[in-house]
Protein backbone atom coordinates (compact mmCIF):
# COMPACT_ATOMS: atom_id res chain seq x y z
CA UNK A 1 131.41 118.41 73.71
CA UNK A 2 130.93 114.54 73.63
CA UNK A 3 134.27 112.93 73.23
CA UNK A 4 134.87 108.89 73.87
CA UNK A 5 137.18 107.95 76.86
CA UNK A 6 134.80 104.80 77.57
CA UNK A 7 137.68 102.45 76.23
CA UNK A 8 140.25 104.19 78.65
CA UNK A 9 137.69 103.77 81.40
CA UNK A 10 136.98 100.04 80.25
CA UNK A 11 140.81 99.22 80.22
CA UNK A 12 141.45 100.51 84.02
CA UNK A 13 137.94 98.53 84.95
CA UNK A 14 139.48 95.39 82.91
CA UNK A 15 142.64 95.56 85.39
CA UNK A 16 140.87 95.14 88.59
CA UNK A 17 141.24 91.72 90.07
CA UNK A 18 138.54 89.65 90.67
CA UNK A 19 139.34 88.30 94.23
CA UNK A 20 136.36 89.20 95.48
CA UNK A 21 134.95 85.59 95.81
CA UNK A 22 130.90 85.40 97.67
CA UNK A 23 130.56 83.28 100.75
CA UNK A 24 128.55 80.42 100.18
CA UNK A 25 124.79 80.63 101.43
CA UNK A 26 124.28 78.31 104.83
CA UNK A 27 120.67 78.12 103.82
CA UNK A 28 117.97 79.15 100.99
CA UNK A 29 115.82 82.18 101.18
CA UNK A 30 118.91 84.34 102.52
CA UNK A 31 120.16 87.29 101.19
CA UNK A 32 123.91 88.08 101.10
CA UNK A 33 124.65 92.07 102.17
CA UNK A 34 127.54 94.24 102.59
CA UNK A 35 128.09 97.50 104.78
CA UNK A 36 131.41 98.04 103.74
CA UNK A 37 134.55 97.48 101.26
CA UNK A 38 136.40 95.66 103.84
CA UNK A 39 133.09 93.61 104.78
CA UNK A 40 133.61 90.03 103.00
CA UNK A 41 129.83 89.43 102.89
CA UNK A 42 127.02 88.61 105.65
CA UNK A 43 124.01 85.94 104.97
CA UNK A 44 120.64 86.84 106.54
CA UNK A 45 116.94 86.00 105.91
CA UNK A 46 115.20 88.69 104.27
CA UNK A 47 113.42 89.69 106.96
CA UNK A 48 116.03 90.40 109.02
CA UNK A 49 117.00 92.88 106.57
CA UNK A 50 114.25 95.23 107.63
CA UNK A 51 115.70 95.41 111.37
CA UNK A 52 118.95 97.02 110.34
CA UNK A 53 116.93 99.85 109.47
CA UNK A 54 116.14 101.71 111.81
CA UNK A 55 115.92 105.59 113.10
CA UNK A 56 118.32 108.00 111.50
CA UNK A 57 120.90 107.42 114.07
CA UNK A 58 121.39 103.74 114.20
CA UNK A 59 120.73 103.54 110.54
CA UNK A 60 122.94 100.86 109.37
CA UNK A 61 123.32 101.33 105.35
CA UNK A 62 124.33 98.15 103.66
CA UNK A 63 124.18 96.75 100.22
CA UNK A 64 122.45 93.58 98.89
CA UNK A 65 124.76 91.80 96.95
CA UNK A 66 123.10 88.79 96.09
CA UNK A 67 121.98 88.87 92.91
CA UNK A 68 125.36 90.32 91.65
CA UNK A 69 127.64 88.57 89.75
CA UNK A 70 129.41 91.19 87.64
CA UNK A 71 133.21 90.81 88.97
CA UNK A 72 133.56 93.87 87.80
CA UNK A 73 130.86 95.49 89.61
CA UNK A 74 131.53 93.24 92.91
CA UNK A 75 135.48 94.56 92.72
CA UNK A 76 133.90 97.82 92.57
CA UNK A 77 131.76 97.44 95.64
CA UNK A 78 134.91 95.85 97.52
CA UNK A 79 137.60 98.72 96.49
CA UNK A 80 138.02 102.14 99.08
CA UNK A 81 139.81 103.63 95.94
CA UNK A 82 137.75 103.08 92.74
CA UNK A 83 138.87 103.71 88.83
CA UNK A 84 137.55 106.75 87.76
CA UNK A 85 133.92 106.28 86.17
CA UNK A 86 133.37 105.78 81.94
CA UNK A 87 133.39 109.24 81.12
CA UNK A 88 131.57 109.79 77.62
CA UNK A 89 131.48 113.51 78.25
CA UNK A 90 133.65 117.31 80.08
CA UNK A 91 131.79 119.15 82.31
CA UNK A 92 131.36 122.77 81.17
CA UNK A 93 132.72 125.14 83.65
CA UNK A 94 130.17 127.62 82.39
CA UNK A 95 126.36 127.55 81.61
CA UNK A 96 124.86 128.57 78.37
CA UNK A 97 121.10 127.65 78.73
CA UNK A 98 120.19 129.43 81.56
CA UNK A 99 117.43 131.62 80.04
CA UNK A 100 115.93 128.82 78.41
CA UNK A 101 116.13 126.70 81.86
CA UNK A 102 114.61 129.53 83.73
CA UNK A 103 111.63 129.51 81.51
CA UNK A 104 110.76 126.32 82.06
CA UNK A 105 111.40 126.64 86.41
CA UNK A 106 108.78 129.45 86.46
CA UNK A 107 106.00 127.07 85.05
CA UNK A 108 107.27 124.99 88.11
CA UNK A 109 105.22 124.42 91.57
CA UNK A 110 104.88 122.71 94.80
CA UNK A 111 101.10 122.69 94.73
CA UNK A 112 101.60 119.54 92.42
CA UNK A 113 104.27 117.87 94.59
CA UNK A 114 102.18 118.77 97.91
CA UNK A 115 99.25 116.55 96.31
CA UNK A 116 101.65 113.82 95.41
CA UNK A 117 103.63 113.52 98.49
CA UNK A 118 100.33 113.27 100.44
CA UNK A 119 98.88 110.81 98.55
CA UNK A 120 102.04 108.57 99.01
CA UNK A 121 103.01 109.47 102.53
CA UNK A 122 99.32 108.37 103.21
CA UNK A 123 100.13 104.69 102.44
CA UNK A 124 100.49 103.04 105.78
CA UNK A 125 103.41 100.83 104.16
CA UNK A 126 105.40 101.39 100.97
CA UNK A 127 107.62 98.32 101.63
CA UNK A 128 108.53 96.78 98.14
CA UNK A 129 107.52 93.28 98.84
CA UNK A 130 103.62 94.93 100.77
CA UNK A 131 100.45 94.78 98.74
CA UNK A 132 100.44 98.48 99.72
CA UNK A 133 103.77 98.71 98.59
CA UNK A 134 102.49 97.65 95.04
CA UNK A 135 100.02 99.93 94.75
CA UNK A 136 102.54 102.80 95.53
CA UNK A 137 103.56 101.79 92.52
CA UNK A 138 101.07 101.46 90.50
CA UNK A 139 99.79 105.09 91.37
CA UNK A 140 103.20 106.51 90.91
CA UNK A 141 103.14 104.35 87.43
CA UNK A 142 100.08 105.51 86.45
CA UNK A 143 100.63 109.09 87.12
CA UNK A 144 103.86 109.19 85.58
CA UNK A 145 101.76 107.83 82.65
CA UNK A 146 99.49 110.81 82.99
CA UNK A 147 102.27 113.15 82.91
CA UNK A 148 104.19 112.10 79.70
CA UNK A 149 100.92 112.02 77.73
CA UNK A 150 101.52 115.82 77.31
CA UNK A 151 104.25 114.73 74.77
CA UNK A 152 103.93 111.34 72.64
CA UNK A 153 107.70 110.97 71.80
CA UNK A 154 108.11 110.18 75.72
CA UNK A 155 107.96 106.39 76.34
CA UNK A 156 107.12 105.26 79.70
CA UNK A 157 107.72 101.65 81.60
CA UNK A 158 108.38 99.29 84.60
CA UNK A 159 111.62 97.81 85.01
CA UNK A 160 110.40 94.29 87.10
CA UNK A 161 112.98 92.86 89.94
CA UNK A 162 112.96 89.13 90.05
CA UNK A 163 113.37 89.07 94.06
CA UNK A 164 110.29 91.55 94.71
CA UNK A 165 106.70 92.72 93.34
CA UNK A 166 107.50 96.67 93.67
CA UNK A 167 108.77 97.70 90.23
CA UNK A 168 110.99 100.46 89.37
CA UNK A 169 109.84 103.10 86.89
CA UNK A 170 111.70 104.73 84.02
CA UNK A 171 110.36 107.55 82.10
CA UNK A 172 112.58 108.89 78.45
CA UNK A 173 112.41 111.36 76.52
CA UNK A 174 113.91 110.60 73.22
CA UNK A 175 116.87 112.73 72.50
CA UNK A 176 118.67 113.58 68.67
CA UNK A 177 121.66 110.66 70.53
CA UNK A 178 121.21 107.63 73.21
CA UNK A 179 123.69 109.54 75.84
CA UNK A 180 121.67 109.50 78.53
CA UNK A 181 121.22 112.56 81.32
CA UNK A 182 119.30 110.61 84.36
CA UNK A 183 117.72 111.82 87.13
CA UNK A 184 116.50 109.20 89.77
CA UNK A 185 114.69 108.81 93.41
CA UNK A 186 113.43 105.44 95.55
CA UNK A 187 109.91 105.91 96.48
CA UNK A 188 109.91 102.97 98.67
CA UNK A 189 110.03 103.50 102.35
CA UNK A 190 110.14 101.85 105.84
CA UNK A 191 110.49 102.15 109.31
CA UNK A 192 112.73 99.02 110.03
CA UNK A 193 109.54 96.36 110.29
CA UNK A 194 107.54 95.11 107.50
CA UNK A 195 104.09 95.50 109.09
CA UNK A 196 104.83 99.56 110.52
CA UNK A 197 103.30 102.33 109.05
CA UNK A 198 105.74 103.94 106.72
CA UNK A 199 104.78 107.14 105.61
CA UNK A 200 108.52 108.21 104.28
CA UNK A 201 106.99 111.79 103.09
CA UNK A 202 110.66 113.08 103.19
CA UNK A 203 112.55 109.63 102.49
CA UNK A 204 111.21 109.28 100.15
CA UNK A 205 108.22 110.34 98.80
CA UNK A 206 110.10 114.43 98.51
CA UNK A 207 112.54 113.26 96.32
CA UNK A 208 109.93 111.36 94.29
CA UNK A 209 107.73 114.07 93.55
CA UNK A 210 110.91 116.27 92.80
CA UNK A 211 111.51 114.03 89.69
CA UNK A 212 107.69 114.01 89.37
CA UNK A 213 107.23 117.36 88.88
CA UNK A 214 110.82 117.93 86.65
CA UNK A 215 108.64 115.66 84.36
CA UNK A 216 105.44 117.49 84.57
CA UNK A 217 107.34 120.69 83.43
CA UNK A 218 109.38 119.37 80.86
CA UNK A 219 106.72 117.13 79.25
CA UNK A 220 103.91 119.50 79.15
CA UNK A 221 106.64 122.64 77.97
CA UNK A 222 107.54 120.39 75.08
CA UNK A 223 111.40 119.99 75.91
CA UNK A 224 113.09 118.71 73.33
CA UNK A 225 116.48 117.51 74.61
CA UNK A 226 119.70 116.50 72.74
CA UNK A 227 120.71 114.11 74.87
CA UNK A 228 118.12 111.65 75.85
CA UNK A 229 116.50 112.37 79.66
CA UNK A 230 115.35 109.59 81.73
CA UNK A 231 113.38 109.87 85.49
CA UNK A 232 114.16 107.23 87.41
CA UNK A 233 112.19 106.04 90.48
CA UNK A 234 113.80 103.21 91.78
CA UNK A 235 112.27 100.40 94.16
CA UNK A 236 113.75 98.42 96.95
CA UNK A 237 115.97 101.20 98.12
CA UNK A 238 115.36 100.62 101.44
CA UNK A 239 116.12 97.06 101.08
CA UNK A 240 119.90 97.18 100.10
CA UNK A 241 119.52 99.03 96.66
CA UNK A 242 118.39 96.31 94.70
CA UNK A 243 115.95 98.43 92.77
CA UNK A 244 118.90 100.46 91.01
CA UNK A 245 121.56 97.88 91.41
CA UNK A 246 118.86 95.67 88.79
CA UNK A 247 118.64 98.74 86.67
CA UNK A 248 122.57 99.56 86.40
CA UNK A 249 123.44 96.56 86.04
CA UNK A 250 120.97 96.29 82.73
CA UNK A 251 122.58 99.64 81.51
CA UNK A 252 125.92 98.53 81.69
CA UNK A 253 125.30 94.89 80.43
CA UNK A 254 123.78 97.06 77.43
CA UNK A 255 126.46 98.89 77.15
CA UNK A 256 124.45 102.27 77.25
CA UNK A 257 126.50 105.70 77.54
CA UNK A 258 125.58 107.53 81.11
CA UNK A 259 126.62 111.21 80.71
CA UNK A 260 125.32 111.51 84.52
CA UNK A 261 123.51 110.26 87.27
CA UNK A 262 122.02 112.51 89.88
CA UNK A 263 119.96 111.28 92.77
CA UNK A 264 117.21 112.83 95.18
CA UNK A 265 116.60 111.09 97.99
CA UNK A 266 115.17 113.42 100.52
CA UNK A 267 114.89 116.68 99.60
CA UNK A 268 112.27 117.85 101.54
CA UNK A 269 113.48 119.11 105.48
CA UNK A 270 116.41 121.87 105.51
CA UNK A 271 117.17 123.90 108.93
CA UNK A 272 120.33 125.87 107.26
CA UNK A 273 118.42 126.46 104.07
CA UNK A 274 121.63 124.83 101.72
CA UNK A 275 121.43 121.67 100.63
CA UNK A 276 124.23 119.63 100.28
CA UNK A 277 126.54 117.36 97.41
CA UNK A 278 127.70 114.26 98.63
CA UNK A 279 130.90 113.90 97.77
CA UNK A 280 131.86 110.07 98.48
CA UNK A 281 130.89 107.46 96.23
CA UNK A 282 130.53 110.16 93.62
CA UNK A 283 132.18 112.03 90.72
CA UNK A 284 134.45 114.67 91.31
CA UNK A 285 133.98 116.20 88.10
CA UNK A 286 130.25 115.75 88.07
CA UNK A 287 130.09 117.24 91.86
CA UNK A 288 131.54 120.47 90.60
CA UNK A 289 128.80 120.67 87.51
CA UNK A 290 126.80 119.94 89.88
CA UNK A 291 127.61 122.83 92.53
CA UNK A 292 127.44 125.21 89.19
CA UNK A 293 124.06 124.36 88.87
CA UNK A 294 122.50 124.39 92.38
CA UNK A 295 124.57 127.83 92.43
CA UNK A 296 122.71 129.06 89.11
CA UNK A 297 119.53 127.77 89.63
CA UNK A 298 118.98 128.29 93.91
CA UNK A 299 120.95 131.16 94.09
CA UNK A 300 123.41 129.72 96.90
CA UNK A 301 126.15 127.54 96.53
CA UNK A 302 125.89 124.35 98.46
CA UNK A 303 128.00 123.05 101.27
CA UNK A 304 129.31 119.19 100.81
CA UNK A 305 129.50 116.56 102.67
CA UNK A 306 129.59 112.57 103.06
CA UNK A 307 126.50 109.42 103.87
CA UNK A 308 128.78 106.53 104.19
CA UNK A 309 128.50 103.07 102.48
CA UNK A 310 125.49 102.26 100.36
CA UNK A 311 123.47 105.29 101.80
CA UNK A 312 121.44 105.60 98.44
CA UNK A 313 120.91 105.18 94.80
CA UNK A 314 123.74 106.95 93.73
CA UNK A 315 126.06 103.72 95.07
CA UNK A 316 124.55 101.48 92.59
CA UNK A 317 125.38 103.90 89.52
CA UNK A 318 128.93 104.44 90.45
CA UNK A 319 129.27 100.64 91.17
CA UNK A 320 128.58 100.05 87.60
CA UNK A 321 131.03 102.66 86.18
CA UNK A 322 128.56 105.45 85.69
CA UNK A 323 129.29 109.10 87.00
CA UNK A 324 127.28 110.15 89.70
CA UNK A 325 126.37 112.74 91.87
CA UNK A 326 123.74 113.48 95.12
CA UNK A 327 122.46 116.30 96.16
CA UNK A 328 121.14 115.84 99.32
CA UNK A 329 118.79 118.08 101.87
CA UNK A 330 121.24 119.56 104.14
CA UNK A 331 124.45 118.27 105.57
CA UNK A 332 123.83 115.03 107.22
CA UNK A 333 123.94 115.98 110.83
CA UNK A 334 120.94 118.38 109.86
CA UNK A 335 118.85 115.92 107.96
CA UNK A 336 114.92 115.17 108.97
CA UNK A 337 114.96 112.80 112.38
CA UNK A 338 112.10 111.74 111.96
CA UNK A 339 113.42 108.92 108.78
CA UNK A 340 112.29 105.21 109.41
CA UNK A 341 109.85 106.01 111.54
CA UNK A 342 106.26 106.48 112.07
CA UNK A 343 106.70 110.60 112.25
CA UNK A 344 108.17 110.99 108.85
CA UNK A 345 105.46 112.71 108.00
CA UNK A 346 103.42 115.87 105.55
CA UNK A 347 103.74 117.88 108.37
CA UNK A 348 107.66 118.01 108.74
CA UNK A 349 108.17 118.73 105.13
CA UNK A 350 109.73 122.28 104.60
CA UNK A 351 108.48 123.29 101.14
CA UNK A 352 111.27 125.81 100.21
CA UNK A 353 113.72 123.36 100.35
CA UNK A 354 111.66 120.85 97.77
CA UNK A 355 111.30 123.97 95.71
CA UNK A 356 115.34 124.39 95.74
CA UNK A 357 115.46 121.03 94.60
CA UNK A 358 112.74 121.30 91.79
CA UNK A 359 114.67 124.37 90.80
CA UNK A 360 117.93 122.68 90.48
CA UNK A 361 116.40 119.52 88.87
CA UNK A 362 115.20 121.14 85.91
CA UNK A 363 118.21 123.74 85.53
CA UNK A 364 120.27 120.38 85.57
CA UNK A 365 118.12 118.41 83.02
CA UNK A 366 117.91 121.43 80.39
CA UNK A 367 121.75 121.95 80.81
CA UNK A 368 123.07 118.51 80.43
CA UNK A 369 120.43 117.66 77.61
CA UNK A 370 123.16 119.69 75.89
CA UNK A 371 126.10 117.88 77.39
């Protein structure tokens, strides 16, 4: 069903303007955000950077900029009506791989993913640029490492940023093509000041052991995709997105073909028992693939709603031109409170609702292998 509108895509990208021109830095060591289109750019030191994070209601999401330089990409960021993303592939309207999906879901657990959130909610700080922060990584590293050894076609690495220690991790397994199906998740977290305990078990540590354990299932089943998979886990969310702005802006530099982005961050704390697809800063047509699955593979159709500017991974993809989607917890309004802060803890997590996304994860990763 692959069929090449990447030059059409390219051409409407070509035509945006580049008048998007970066304020000059007043000083070194700052770091140029955004928390809007219509916002022209702010300097601040890096540190101040944590203190605009704060609890779930005076969360201000913003975008770190700095490092960009991809007109392109910085149009993108600046534009409330964006071209369409490079679409390299149609959407079914119908599944055909359910049976084969389902197999693999039923050798899925949350035993697995209750041992793995602990472990990282029980770093005091998972701040990209903490020593703690680091080893986060390294754990999550080496246990995605212990995961893929089930199958030795999958390759496993860490993509290094040049502004922080934390790296980002990228897992692949190797499809008969290089389209790529991604699934993706920041595993740093914070509670709006560098030395607080930061326990993020729902942002994000639940949406990191929801890719975790789509890996596990695949890798040990011995999936063998079409299209290539990757699992993402992306540093330096917290921090302005630089984690997966670095890592789409290498993909599209490369020139790689995205069939689809989907992002979990939080997935873990559900009152109405629906989680729900964001629908701005997204693709349409990958939103409604994307309800067909969560339909097929949760039994209940999700509800849909908005997170702003720069609220997660998911920006960064669709900044570069790649279609994305996000399916979050629960509609925004219902979301865990206890985010960037000290209480985001194991004992808020609601375990049904990381099982709906586990369930969806994999029914999304066997279905658009086949894209």
């Amino acid at each position: 069903m692959v069929f090449k509108v990447v030059i059409a895509a390219l051409a409407a990208g070509a035509q945006l303007s580049s008048a998007f021109e970066k304020p000059a830095a007043p000083a070194q060591g700052m770091r140029l955000i955004k928390t809007s289109e219509e916002d022209p750019g702010q300097w601040i030191f890096k540190e101040d950077k944590y203190t605009m994070v704060k609890s779930k209601g005076g969360c201000t999401h913003y975008i770190d900029i700095t490092n960009i330089e991809d007109d392109f990409v910085l149009e993108r960021l600046s534009a409330k009506y964006r071209a369409a993303a490079q679409k390299v592939v149609e959407y079914p309207d119908t599944l055909s791989h359910v049976e084969e999906a389902q197999s693999f879901i039923s050798s899925a657990g949350t035993k697995g993913p209750q041992l793995g959130l602990e472990h990282l909610s029980s770093y005091h700080n998972r701040h990209c640029e903490s020593e703690t922060g680091t080893e986060a990584a390294n754990w999550l590293f080496e246990k995605v490492q212990s995961f893929a050894s089930a199958n030795a076609a999958i390759t496993v690495e860490q993509f290094p940023h040049s502004d922080f220690d934390q790296p980002s991790i990228i897992a692949r397994i190797p499809g008969n093509n290089e389209n790529l199906v991604i699934i993706g998740a920041h595993f740093d977290s914070t509670t709006g000041r560098p030395s607080a305990a930061a326990p993020g078990a729902d942002d994000n540590a639940s949406g990191t052991v929801v890719v975790l354990e789509s890996l596990r299932v695949l890798a040990q089943g011995g999936f063998k995709p079409e299209n290539t998979l990757e699992f993402h886990w992306y540093a330096g969310e917290e921090i302005g997105l630089v984690g997966s702005a670095d890592v789409f802006a290498n993909y599209r530099a490369a020139g790689k073909a995205v069939l689809s982005y989907v992002n979990q961050d939080m997935a873990g704390y559900s009152p109405s028992g629906t989680p729900a697809i964001i629908t701005d800063y997204t693709d349409s047509d990958l939103n409604a693939y994307v309800k067909l699955l969560v339909t097929e593979y949760t039994g209940q159709a999700p509800s849909e709603d908005s997170c702003g500017y720069g609220c997660s991974d998911h920006a960064s993809a669709d900044a570069n031109g790649f279609p994305a989607a996000f399916l979050f917890e629960d509609l925004t309004d219902q979301t865990s409170p206890y985010i960037h802060t000290v209480n985001d803890t194991l004992d808020t997590i609601m375990w049904d609702a990381v099982e709906r996304h586990i369930q969806f994860s994999i029914g999304y990763l066997v279905e658009a292998s086949y894209l």
